[in-house]
Protein backbone atom coordinates (compact mmCIF):
# COMPACT_ATOMS: atom_id res chain seq x y z
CA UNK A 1 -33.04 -39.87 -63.25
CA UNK A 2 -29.56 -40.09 -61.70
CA UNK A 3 -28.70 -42.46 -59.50
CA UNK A 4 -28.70 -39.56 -56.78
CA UNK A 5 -31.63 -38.47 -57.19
CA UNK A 6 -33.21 -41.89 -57.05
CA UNK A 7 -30.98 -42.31 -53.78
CA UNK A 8 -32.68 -39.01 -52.30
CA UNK A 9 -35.92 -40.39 -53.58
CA UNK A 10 -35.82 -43.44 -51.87
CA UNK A 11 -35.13 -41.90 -48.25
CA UNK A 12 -37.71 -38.31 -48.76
CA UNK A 13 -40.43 -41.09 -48.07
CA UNK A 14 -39.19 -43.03 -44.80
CA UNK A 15 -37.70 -39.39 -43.83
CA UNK A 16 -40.83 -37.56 -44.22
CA UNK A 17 -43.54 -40.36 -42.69
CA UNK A 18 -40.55 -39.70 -39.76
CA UNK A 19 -40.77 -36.07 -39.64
CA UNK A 20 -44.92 -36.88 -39.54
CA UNK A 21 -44.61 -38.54 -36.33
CA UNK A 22 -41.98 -36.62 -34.90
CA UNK A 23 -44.62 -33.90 -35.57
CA UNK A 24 -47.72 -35.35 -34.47
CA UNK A 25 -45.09 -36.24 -30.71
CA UNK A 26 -44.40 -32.85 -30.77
CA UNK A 27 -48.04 -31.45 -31.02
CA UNK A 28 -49.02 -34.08 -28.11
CA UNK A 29 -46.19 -33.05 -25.75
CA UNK A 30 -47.63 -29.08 -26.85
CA UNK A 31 -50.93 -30.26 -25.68
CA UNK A 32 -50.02 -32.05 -22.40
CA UNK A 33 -47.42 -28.94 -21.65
CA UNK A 34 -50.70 -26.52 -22.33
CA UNK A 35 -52.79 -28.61 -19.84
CA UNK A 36 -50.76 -29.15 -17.16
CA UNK A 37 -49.43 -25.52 -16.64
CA UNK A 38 -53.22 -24.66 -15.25
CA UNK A 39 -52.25 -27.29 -12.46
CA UNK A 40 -48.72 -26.81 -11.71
CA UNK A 41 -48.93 -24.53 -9.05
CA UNK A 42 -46.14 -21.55 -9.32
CA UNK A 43 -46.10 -21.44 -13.03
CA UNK A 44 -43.92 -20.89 -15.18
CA UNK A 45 -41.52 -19.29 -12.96
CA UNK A 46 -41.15 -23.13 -10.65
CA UNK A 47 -40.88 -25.30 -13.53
CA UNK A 48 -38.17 -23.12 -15.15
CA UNK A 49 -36.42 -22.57 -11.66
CA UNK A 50 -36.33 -18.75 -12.08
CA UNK A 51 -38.50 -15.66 -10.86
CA UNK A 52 -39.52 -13.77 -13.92
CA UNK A 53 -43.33 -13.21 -13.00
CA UNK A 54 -42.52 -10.42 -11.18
CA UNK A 55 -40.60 -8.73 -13.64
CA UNK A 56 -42.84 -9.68 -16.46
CA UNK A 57 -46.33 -10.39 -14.88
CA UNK A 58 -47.73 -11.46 -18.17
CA UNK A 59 -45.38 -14.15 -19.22
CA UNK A 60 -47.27 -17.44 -18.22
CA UNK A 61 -50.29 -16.11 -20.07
CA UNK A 62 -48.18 -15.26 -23.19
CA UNK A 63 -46.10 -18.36 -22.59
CA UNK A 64 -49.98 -20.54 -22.66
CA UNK A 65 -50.62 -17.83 -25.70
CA UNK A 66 -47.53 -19.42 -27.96
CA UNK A 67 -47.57 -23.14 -27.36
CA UNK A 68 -51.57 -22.18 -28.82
CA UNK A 69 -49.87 -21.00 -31.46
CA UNK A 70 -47.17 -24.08 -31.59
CA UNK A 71 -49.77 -26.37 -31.67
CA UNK A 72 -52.01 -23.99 -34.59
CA UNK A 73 -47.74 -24.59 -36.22
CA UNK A 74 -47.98 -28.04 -35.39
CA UNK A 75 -50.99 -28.82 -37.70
CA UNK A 76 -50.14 -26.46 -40.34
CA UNK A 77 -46.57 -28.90 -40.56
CA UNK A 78 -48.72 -32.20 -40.37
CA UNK A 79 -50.52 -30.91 -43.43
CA UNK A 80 -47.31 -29.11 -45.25
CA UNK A 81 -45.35 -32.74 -44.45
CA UNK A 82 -48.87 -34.96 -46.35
CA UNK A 83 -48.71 -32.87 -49.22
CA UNK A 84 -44.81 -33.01 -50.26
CA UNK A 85 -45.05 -36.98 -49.26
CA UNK A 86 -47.73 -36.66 -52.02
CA UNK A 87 -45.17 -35.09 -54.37
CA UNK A 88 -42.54 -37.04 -53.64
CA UNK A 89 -44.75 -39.93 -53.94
CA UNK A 90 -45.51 -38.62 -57.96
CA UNK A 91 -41.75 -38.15 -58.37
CA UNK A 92 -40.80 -42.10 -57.35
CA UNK A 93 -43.63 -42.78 -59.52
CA UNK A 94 -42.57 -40.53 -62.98
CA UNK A 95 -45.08 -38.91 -63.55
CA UNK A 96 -44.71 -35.36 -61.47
CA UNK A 97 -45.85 -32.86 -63.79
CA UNK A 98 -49.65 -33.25 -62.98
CA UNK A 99 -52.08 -30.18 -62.26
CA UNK A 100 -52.29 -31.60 -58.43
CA UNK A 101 -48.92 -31.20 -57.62
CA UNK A 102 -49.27 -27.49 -58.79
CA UNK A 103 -51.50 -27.13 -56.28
CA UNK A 104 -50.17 -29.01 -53.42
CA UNK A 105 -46.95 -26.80 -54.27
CA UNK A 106 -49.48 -23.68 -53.85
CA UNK A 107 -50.90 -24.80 -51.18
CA UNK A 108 -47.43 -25.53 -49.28
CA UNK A 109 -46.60 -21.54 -49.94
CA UNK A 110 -49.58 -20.63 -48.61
CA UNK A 111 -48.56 -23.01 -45.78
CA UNK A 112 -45.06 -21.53 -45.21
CA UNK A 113 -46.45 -18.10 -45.56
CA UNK A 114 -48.92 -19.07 -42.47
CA UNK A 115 -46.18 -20.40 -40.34
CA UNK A 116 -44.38 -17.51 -40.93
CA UNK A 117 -47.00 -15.73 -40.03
CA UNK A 118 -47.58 -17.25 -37.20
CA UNK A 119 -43.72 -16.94 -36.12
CA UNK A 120 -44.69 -12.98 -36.47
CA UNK A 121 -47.31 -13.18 -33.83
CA UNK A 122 -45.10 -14.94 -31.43
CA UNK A 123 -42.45 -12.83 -31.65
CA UNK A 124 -45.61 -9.57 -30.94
CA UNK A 125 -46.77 -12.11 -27.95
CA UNK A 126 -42.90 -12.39 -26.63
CA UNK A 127 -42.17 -8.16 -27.45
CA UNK A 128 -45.28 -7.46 -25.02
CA UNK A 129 -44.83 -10.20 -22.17
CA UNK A 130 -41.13 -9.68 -21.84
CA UNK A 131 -38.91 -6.89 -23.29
CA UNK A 132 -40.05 -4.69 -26.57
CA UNK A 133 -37.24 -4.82 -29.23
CA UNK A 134 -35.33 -7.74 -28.00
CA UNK A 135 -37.12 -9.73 -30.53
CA UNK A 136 -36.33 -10.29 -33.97
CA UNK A 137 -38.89 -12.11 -35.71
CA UNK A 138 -38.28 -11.20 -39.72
CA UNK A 139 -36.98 -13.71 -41.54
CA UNK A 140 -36.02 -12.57 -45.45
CA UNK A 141 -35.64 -16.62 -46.43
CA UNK A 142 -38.25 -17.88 -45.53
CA UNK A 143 -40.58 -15.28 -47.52
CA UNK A 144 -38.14 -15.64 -50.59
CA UNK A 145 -38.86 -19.50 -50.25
CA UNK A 146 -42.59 -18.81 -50.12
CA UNK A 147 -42.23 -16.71 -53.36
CA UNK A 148 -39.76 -19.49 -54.74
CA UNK A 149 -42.67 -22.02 -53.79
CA UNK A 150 -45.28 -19.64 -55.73
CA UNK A 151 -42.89 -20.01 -58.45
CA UNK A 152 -42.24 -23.58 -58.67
CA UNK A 153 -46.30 -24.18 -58.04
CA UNK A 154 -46.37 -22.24 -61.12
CA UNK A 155 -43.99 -23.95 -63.31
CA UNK A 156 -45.49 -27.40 -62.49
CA UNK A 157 -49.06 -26.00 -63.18
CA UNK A 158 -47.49 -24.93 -66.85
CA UNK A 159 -45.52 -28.28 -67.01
CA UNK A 160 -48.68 -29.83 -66.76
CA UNK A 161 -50.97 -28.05 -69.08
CA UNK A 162 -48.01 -28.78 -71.87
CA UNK A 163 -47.97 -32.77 -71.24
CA UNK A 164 -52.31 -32.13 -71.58
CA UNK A 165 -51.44 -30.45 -74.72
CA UNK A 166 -48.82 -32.69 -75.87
CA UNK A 167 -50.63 -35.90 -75.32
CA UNK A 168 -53.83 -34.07 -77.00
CA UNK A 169 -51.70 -33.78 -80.58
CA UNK A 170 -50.28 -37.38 -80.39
């Protein structure tokens, strides 16, 4: 390993358990956002400091509708974040070519393609509370890098059944 990598290594972890709790604030503040906007009286248009209810009479319930979905986001990042520490956690150790990093890695595409999903339904929540085509919601990235993660779930789930047989001659 080069002394970069072992660098990058060495701040994934702290970075990641980070990202974790930056997460889990994030889902709170969702939570306590969601829950107070039954009791704040005038909203969303007061809060914001802008009349759009009467334009768009349905944007405080699609507004409530996506932090749902934040939140839904929220947990599907907690998990996403426990399952690369995992990996990384391998890689620091040597030994990341094993069968359960395969399918953490398939498990994290089937993560990203959720989020993505999810992104999909927000921008369908935003396109019928407020202004049809003004949202652009497609993202061609992020569904190459849940191919790319496919992929690379793949060629860990092969690296790892050629160490099995490897170690099985020796």
């Amino acid at each position: 390993m080069t002394r970069t990598s072992a660098q990058a290594l060495a701040i994934a972890r702290p970075v990641i358990q980070g990202l974790i709790l930056l997460n889990a604030f994030y889902a709170l503040c969702l939570v306590a956002l969601l829950v107070f906007s039954f009791f704040i009286e005038g909203w969303p248009q007061r809060p914001l400091g802008f009349d759009m209810v009467n334009a768009h009479p349905l944007v405080g319930h699609g507004l409530r509708a996506i932090v749902l979905i934040g939140f839904a986001g929220a947990a599907l990042v907690h998990t996403l974040l426990r399952r690369l520490l995992a990996i990384v956690d391998t890689v620091r150790s040597g030994d990341p070519f094993i069968l359960e990093n395969a399918q953490r890695l398939n498990a994290i595409a089937w993560t990203i393609a959720a989020l993505e999903g999810l992104r999909l339904i927000v921008a369908a929540i935003a396109a019928v509370v407020w202004e049809p085509g003004k949202v652009d919601a497609f993202s061609f990235a992020a569904w190459l890098a849940v191919l790319l993660m496919f992929v690379l779930a793949g060629v860990f789930a092969h690296g790892a059944r050629m160490r099995a047989d490897l170690e099985g001659t020796v």
